[in-house]
C-alpha atoms as a PDB file:
ATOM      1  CA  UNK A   1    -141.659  43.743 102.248  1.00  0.00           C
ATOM      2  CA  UNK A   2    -138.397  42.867 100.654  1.00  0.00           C
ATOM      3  CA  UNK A   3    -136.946  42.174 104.054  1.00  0.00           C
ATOM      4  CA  UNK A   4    -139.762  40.196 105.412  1.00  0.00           C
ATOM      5  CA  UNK A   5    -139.493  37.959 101.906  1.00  0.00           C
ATOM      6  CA  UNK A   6    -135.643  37.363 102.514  1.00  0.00           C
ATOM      7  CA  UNK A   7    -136.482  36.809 106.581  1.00  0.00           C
ATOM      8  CA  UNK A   8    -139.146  33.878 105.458  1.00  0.00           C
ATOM      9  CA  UNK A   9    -136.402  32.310 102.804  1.00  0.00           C
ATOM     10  CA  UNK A  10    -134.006  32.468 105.570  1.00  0.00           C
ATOM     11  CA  UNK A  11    -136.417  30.762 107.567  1.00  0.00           C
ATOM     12  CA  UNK A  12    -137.538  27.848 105.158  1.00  0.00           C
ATOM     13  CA  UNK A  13    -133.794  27.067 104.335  1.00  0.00           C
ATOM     14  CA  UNK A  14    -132.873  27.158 108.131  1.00  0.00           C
ATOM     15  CA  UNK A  15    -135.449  25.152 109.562  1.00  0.00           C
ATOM     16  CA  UNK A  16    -135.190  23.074 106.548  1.00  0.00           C
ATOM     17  CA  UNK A  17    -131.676  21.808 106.626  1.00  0.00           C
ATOM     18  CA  UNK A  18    -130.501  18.094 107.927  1.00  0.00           C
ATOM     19  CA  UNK A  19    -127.709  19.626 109.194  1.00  0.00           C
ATOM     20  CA  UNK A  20    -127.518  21.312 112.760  1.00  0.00           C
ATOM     21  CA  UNK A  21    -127.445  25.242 112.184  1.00  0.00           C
ATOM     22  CA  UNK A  22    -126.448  27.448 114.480  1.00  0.00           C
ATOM     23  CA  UNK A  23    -126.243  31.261 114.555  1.00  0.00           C
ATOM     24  CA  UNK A  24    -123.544  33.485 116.245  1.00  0.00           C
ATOM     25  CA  UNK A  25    -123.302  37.034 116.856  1.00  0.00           C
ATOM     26  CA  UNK A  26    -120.208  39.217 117.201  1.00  0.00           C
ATOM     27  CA  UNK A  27    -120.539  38.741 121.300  1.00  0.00           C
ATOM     28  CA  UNK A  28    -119.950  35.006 120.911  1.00  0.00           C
ATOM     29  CA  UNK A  29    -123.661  34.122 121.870  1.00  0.00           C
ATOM     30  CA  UNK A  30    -126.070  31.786 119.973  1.00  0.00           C
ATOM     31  CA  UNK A  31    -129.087  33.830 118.515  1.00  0.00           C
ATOM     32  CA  UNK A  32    -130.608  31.132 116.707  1.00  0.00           C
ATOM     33  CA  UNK A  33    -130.507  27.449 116.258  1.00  0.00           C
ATOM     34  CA  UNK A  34    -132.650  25.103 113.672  1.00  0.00           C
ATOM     35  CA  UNK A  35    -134.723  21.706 114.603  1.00  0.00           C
ATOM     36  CA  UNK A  36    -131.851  19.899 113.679  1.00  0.00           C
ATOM     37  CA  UNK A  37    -129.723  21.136 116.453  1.00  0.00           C
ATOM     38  CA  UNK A  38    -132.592  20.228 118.690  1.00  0.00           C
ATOM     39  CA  UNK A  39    -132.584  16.533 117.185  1.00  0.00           C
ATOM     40  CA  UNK A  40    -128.763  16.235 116.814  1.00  0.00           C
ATOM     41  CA  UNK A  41    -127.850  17.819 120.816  1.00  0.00           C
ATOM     42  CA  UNK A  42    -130.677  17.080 122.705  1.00  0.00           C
ATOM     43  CA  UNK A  43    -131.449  20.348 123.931  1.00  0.00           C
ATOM     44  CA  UNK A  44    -134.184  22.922 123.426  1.00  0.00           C
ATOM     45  CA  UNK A  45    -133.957  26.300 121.948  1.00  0.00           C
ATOM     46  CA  UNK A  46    -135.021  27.750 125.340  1.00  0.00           C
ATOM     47  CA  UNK A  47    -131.726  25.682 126.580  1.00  0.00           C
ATOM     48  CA  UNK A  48    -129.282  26.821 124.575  1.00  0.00           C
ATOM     49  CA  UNK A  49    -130.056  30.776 122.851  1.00  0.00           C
ATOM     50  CA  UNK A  50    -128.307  33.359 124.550  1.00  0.00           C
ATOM     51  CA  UNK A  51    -125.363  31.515 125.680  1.00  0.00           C
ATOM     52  CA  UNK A  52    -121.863  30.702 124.440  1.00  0.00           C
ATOM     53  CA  UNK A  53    -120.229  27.234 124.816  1.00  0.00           C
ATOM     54  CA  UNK A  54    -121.632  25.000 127.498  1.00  0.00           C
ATOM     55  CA  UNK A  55    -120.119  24.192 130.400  1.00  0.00           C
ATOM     56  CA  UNK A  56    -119.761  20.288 130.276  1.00  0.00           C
ATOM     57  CA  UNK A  57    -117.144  21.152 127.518  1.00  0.00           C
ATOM     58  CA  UNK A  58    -113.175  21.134 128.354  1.00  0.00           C
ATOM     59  CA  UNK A  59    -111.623  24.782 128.941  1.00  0.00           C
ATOM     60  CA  UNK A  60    -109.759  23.538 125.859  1.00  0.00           C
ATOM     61  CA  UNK A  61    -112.494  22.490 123.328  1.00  0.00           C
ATOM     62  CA  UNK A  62    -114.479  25.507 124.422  1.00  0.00           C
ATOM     63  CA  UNK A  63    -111.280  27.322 122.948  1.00  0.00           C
ATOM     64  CA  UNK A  64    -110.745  26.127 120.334  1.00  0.00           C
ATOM     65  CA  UNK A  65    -114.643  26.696 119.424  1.00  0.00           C
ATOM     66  CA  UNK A  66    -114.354  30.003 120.145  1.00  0.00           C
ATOM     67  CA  UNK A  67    -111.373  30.250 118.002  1.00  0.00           C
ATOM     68  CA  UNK A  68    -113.256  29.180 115.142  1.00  0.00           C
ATOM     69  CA  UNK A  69    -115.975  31.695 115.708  1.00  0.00           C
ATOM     70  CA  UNK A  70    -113.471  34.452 115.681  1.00  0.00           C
ATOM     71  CA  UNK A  71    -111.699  33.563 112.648  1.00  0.00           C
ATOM     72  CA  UNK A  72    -114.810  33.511 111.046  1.00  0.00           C
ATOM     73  CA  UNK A  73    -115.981  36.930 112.062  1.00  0.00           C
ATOM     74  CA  UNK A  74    -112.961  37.770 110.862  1.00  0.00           C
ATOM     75  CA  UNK A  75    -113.879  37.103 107.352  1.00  0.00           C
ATOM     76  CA  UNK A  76    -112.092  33.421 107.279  1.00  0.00           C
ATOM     77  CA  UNK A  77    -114.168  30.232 106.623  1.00  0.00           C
ATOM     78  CA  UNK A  78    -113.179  27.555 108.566  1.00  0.00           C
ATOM     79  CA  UNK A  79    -113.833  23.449 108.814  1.00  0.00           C
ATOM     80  CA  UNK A  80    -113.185  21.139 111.960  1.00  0.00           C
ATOM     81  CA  UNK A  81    -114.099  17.763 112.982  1.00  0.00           C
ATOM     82  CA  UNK A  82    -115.059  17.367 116.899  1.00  0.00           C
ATOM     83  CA  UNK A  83    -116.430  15.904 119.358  1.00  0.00           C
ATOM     84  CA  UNK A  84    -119.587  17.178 121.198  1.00  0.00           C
ATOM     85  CA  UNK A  85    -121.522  15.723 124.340  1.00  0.00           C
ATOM     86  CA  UNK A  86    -125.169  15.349 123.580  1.00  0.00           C
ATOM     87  CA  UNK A  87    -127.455  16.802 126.415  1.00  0.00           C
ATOM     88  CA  UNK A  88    -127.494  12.689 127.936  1.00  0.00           C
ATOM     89  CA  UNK A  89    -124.064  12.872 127.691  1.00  0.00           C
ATOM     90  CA  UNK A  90    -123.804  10.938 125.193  1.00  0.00           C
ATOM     91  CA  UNK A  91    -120.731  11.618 122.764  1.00  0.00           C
ATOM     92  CA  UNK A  92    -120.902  12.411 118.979  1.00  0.00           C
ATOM     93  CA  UNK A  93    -118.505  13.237 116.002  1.00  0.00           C
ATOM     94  CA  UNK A  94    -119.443  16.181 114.270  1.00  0.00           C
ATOM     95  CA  UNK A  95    -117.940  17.835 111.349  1.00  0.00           C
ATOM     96  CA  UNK A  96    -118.313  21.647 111.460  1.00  0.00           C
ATOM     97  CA  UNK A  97    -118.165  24.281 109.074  1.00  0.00           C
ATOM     98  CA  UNK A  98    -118.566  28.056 109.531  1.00  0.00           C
ATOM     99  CA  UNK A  99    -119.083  30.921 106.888  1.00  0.00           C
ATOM    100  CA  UNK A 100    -119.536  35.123 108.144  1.00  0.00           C
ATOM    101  CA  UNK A 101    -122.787  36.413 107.001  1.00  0.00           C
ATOM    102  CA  UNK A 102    -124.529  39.764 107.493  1.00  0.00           C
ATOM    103  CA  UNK A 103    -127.976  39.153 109.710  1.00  0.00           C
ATOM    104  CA  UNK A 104    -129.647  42.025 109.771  1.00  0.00           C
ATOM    105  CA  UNK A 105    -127.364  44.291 109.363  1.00  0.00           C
ATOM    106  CA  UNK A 106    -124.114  42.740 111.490  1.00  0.00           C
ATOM    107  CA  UNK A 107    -121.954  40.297 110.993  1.00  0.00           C
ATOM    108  CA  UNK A 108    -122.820  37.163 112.268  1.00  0.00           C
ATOM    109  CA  UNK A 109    -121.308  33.487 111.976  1.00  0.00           C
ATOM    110  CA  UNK A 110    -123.385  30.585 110.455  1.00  0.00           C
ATOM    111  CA  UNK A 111    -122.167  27.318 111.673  1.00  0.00           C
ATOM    112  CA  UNK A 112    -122.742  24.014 110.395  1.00  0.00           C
ATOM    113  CA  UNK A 113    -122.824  21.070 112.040  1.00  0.00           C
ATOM    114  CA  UNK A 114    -123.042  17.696 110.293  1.00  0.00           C
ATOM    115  CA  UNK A 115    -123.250  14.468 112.686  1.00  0.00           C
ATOM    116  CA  UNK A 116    -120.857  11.892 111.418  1.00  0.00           C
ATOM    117  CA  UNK A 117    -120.913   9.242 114.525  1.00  0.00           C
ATOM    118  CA  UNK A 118    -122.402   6.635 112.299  1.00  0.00           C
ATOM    119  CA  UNK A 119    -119.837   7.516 109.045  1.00  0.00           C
ATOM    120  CA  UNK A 120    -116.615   7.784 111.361  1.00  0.00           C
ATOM    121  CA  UNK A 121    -117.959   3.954 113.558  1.00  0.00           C
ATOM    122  CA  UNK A 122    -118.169   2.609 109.741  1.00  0.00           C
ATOM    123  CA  UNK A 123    -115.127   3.779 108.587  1.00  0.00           C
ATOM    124  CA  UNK A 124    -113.468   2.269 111.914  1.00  0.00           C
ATOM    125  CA  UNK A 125    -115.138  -0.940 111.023  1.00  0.00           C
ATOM    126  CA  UNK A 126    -113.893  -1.036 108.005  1.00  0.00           C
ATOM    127  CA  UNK A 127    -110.426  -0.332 109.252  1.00  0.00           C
ATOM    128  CA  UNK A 128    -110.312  -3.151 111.304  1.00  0.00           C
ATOM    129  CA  UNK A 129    -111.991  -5.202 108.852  1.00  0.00           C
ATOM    130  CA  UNK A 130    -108.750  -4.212 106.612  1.00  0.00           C
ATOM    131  CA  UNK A 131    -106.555  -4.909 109.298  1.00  0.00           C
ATOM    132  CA  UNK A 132    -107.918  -8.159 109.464  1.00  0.00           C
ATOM    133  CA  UNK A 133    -107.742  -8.997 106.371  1.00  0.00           C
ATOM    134  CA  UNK A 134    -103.836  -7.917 105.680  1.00  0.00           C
ATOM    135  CA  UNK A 135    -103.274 -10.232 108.302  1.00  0.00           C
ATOM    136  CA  UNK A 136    -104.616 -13.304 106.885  1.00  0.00           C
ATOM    137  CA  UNK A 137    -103.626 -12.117 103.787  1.00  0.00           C
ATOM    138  CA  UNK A 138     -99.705 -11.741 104.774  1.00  0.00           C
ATOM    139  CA  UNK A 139     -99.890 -14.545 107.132  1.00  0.00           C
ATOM    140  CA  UNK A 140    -100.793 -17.095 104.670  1.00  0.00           C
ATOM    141  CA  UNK A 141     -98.630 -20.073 103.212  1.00  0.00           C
ATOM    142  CA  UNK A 142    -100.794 -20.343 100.430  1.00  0.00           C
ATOM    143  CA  UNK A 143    -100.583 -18.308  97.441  1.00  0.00           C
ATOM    144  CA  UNK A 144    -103.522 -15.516  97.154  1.00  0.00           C
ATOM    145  CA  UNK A 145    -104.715 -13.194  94.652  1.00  0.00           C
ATOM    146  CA  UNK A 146    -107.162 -10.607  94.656  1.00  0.00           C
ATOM    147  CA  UNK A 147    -109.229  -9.879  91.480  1.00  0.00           C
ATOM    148  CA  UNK A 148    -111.424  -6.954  90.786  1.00  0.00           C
ATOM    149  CA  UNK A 149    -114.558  -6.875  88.720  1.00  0.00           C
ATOM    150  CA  UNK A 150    -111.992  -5.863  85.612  1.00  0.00           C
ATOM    151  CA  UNK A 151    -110.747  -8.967  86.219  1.00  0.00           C
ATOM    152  CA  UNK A 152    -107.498  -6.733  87.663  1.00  0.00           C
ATOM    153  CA  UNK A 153    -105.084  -8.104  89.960  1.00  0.00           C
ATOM    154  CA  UNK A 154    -105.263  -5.705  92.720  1.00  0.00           C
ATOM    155  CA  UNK A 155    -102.952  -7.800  95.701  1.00  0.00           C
ATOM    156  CA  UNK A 156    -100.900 -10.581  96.039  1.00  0.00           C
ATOM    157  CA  UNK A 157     -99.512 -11.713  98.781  1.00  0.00           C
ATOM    158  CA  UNK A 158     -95.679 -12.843  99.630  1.00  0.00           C
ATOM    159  CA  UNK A 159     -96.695 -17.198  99.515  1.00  0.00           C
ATOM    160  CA  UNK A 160     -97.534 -16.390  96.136  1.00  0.00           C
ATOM    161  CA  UNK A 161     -94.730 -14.187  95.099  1.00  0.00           C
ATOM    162  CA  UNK A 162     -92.173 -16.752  96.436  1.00  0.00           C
ATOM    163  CA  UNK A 163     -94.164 -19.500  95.390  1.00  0.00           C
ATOM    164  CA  UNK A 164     -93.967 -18.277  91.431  1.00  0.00           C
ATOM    165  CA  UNK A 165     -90.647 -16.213  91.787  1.00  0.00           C
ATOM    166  CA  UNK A 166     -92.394 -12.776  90.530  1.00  0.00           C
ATOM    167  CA  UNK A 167     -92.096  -9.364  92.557  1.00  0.00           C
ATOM    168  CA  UNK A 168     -95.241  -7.686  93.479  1.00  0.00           C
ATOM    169  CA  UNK A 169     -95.121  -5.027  90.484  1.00  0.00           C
ATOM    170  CA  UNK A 170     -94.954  -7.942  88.114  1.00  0.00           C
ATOM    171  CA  UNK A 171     -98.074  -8.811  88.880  1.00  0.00           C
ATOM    172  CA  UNK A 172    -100.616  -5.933  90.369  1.00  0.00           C
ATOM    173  CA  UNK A 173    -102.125  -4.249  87.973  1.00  0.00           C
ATOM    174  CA  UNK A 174    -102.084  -7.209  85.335  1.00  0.00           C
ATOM    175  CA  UNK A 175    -104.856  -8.571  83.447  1.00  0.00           C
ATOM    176  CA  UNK A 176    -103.041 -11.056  81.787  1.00  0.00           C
ATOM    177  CA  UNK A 177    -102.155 -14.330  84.144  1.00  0.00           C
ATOM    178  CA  UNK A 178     -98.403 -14.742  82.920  1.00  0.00           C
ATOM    179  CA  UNK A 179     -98.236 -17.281  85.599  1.00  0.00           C
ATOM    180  CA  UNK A 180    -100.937 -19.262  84.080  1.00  0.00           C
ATOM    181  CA  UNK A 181     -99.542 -21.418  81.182  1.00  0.00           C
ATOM    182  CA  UNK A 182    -101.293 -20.438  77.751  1.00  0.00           C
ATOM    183  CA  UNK A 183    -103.164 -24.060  77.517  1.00  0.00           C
ATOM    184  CA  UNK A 184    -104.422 -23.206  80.985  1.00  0.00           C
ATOM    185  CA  UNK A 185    -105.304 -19.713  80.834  1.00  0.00           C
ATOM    186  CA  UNK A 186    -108.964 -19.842  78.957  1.00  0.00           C
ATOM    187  CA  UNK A 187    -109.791 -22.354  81.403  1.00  0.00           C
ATOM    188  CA  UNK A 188    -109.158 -20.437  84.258  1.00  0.00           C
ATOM    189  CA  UNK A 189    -110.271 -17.041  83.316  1.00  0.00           C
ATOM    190  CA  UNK A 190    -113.478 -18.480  82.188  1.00  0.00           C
ATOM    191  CA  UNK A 191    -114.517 -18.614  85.709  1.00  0.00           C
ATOM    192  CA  UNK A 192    -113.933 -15.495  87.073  1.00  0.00           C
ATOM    193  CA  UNK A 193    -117.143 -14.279  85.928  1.00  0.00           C
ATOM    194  CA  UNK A 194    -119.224 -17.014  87.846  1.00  0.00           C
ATOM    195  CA  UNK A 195    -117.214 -16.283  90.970  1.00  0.00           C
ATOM    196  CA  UNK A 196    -117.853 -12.732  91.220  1.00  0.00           C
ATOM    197  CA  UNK A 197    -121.835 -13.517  90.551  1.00  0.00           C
ATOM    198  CA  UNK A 198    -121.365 -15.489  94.032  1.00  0.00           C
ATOM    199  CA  UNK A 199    -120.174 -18.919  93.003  1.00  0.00           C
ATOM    200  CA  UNK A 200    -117.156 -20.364  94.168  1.00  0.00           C
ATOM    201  CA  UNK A 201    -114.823 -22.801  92.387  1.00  0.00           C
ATOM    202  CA  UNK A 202    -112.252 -25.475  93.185  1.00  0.00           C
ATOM    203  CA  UNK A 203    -110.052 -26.621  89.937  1.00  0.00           C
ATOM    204  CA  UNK A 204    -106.567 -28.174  89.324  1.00  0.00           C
ATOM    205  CA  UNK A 205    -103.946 -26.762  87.019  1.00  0.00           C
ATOM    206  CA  UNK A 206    -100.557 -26.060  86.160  1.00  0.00           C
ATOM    207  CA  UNK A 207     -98.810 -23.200  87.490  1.00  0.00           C
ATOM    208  CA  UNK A 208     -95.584 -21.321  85.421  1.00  0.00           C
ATOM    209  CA  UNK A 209     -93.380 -19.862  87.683  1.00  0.00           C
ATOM    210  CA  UNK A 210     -91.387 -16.840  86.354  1.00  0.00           C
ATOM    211  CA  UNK A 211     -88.440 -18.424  85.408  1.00  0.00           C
ATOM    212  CA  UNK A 212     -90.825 -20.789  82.971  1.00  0.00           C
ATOM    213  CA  UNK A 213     -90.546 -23.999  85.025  1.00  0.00           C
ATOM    214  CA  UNK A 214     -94.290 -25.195  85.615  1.00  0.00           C
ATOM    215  CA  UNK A 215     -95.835 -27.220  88.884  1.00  0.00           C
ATOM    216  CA  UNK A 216     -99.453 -28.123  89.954  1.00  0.00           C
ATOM    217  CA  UNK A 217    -101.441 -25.999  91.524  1.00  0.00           C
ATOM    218  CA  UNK A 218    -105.089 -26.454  93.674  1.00  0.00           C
ATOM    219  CA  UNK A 219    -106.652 -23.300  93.398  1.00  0.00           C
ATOM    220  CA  UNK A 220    -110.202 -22.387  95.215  1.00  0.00           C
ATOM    221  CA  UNK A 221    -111.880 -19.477  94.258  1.00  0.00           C
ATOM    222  CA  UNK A 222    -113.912 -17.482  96.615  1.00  0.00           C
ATOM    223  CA  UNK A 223    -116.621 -14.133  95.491  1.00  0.00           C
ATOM    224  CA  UNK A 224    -115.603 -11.601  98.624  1.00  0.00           C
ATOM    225  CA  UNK A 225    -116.466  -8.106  99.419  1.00  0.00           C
ATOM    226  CA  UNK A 226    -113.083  -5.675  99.593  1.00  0.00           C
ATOM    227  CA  UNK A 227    -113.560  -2.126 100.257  1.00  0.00           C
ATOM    228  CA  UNK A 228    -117.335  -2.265  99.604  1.00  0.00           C
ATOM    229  CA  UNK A 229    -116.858  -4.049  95.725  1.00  0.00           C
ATOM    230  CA  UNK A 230    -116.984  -7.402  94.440  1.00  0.00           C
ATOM    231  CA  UNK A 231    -113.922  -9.353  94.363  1.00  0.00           C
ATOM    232  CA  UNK A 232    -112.761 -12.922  93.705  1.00  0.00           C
ATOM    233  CA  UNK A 233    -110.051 -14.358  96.494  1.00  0.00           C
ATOM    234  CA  UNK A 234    -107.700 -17.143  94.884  1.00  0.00           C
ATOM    235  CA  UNK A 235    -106.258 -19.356  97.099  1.00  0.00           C
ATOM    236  CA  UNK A 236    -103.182 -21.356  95.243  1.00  0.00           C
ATOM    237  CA  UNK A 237    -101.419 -24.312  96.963  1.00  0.00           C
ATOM    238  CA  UNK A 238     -98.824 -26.064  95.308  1.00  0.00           C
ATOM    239  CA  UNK A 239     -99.218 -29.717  95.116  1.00  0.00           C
ATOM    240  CA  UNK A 240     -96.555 -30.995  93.056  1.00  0.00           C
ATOM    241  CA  UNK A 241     -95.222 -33.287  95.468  1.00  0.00           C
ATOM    242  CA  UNK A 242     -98.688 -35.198  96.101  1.00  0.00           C
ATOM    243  CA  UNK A 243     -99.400 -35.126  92.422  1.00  0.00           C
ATOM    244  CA  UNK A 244     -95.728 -36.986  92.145  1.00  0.00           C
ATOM    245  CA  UNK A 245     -96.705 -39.616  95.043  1.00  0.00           C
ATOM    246  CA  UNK A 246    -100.014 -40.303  93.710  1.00  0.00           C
ATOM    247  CA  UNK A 247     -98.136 -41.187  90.269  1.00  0.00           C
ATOM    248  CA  UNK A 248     -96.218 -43.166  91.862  1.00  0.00           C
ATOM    249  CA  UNK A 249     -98.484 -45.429  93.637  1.00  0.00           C
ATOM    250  CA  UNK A 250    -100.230 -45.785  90.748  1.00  0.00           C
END
């Protein structure tokens, strides 16, 4: 009776679990597989139970699977990202894990096996979207700054550093707009706020560079997303000289 009770919780949890599950005995054959694996690979338990690594895989990859199994018989957990072929041939990432465990009565290996395709294409996306962005960012004549919801300077890029004569440790991290004059500062802090809620700004001001020396500045203020948070882009563009001309005509 006790067994039966333990074979039944081993069977809710199994067929139960997201993740793929796959069971291996000492011979290096499956002996049991979940729905998951079904859903995740394509193939049927019929397909699949009894056999070792499939033949579509690399002499290589089937290997280094093995490997794994072996280890883990041994007695040592192990953890590997890879890449599978679904039954269409289709390719997916998979992170596996696999833990020994006695099944009734021998060791066995439990292995499993989380699909992260979707995870790994967003976290390429996002690369490139970073990419992208340090490009623009570096590439830029005008001054930018990059505020986080702490109102925390969190990148600045070289237009601005040579623009204001500060080095970048001056100014990450601050909270406190020493470039800014003090008259100035109130004004342009008070909109922060309204940026990050989504709406973007376009004011005039004076800018202090580090020596103390001051010049005009346009500055637009954009709300962007950066790494998946709220942020507020500052563009800066010195515009001394037209604010001289201007006078001038006048």
């Amino acid at each position: 009776a006790q067994l039966r009770a333990c074979e039944e919780q081993y069977r809710v949890i199994f067929n139960g679990s997201a993740d793929a599950l796959v069971l291996w005995d000492s011979q290096l054959r499956r002996v049991d597989i979940n729905p998951a694996y079904e859903r995740i690979y394509g193939y049927s338990r019929e397909e699949v139970l009894g056999g070792t690594y499939l033949a579509s895989l690399s002499p290589e990859e089937a290997e280094r699977r093995r490997d794994l199994i072996r280890r883990t018989l041994a007695g040592e957990p192990c953890q590997a990202e890879l890449e599978s072929l679904r039954k269409n041939g289709e390719q997916v990432q998979v992170e596996v894990r696999t833990i020994p465990i006695q099944y009734a009565g021998e060791p066995h290996v439990l292995a499993i096996v989380r699909d992260v395709t979707e995870r790994k294409r967003a976290e390429a996306a996002v690369r490139a979207s970073e990419e992208q962005y340090r490009e623009i960012f570096n590439a830029s004549v005008d001054g930018m700054l990059l505020w986080d919801a702490e109102y925390r300077i969190v990148d600045v890029n070289d237009a601005f550093l040579a623009m204001h004569g500060f080095q970048r440790q001056d100014i990450v991290g601050a909270t406190t707009p020493t470039f800014i004059p003090g008259d100035f500062q109130k004004q342009c802090m008070s909109v922060l706020p309204e940026i990050l809620a989504g709406k973007a700004c376009h004011l005039e001001a004076r800018g202090q560079r580090k020596d103390g020396s001051e010049f005009d500045l346009e500055i637009h203020g954009v709300p962007m997303q950066y790494r998946g948070q709220p942020h507020v882009l500052v563009i800066l563009r010195d515009v001394t000289e037209r604010t001289r001309a201007a006078q001038h005509v006048r």
